[in-house]
C-alpha atoms as a PDB file:
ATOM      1  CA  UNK A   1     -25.780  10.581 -23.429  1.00  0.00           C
ATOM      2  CA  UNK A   2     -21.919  10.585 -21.985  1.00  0.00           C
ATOM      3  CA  UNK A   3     -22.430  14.621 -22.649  1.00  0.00           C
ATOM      4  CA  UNK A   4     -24.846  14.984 -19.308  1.00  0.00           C
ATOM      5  CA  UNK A   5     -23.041  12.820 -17.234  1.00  0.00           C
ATOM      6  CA  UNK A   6     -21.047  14.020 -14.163  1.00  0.00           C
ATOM      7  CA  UNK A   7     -17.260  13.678 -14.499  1.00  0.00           C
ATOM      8  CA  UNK A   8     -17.717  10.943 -11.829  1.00  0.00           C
ATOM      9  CA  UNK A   9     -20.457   9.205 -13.507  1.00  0.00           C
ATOM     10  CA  UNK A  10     -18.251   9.321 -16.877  1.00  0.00           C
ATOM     11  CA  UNK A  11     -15.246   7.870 -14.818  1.00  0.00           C
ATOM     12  CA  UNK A  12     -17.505   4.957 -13.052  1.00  0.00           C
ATOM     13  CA  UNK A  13     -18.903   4.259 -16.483  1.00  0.00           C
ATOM     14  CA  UNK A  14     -15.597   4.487 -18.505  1.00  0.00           C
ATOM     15  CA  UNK A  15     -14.237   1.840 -16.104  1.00  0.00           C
ATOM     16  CA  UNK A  16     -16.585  -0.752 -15.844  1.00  0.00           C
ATOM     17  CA  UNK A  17     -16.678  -0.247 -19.777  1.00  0.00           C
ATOM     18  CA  UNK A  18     -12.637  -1.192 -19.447  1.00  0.00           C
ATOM     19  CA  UNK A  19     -13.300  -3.968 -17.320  1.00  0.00           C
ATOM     20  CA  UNK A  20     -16.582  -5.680 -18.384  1.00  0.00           C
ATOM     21  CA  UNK A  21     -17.232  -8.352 -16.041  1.00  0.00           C
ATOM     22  CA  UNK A  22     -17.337 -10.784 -18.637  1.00  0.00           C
ATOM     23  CA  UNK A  23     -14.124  -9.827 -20.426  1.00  0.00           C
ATOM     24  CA  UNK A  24     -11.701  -8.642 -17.564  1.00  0.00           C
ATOM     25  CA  UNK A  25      -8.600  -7.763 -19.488  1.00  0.00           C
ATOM     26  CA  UNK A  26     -11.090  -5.339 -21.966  1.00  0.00           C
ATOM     27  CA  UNK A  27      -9.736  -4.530 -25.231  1.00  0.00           C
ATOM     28  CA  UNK A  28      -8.866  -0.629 -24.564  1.00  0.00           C
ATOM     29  CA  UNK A  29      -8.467  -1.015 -20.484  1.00  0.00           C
ATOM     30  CA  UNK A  30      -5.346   0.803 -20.643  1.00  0.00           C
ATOM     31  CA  UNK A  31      -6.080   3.774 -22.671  1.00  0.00           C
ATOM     32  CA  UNK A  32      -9.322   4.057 -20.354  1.00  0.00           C
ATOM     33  CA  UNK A  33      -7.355   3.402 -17.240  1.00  0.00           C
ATOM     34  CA  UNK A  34      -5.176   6.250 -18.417  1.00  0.00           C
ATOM     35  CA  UNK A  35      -7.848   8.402 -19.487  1.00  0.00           C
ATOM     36  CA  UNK A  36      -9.593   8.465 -15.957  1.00  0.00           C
ATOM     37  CA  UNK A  37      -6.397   9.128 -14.023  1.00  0.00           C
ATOM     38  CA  UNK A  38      -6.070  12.479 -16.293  1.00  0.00           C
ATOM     39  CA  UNK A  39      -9.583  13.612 -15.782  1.00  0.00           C
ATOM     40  CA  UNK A  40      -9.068  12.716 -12.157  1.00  0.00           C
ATOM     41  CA  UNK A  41      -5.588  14.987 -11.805  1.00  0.00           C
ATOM     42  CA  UNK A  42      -7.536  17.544 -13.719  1.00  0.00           C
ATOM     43  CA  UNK A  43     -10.300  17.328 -11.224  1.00  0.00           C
ATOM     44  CA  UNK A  44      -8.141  18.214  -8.437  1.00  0.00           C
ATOM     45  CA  UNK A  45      -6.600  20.787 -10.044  1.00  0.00           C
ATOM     46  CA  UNK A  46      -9.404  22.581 -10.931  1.00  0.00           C
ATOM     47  CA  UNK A  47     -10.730  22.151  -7.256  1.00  0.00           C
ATOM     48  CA  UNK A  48      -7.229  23.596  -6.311  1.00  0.00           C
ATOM     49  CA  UNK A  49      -7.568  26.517  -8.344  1.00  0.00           C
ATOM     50  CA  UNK A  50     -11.184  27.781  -7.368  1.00  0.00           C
ATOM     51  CA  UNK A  51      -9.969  27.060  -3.689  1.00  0.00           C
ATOM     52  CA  UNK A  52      -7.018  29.598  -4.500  1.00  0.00           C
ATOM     53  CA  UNK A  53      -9.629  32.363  -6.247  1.00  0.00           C
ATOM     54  CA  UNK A  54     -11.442  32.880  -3.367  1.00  0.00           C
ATOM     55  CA  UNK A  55      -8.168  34.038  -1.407  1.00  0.00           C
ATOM     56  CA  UNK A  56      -7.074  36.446  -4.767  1.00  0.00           C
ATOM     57  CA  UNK A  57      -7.374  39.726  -5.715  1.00  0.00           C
ATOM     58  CA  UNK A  58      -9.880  41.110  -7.347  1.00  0.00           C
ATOM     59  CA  UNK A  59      -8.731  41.528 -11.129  1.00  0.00           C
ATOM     60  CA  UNK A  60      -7.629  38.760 -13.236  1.00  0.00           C
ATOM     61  CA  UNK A  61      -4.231  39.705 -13.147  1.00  0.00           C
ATOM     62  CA  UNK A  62      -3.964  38.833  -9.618  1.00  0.00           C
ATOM     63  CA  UNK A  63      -6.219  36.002  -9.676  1.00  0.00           C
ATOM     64  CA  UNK A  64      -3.262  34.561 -12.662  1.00  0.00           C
ATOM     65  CA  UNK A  65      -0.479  35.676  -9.885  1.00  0.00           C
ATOM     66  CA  UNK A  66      -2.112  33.999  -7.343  1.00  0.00           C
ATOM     67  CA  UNK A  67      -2.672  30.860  -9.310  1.00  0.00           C
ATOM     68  CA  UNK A  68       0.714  30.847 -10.047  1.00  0.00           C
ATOM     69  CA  UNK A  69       1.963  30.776  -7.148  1.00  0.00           C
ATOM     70  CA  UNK A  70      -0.122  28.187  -5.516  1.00  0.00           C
ATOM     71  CA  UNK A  71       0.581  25.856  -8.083  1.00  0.00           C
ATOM     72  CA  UNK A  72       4.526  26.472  -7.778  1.00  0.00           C
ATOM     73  CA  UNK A  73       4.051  25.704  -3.903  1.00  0.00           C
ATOM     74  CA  UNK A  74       2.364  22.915  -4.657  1.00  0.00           C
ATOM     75  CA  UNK A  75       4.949  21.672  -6.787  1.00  0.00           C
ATOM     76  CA  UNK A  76       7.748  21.894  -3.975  1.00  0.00           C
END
């Protein structure tokens, strides 16, 4: 079931799972909470990355280079 569910879908349904309506202060609502903010970063960095291949080079060593040095800009 969770397996053909968008990330966004898992992250909507992984929160209200954290913070049943009925139960607000779930019993794992941290771990989950902490959970979704990973896959979120994660998300964005991925984006970040296929953003950056479509400026690189052609092999994969300058698609890695290029990575590279995106991220360490980003970083700054």
């Amino acid at each position: 079931m969770y397996d053909e569910m968008t990330n966004s879908d898992l992250i909507v349904t992984a929160y209200e799972k954290a913070h049943p309506s009925d139960n607000p202060s779930g019993e794992n609502a941290d771990l989950i909470d902490e959970l979704i903010v990973r896959i979120q970063m994660m998300e964005g960095r991925v984006r970040r990355w296929e953003s950056a291949a479509a400026f690189a080079g052609d092999s994969p060593e300058e698609l890695d280079r290029f990575i590279r040095r995106y991220e360490d800009q980003r970083s700054i």
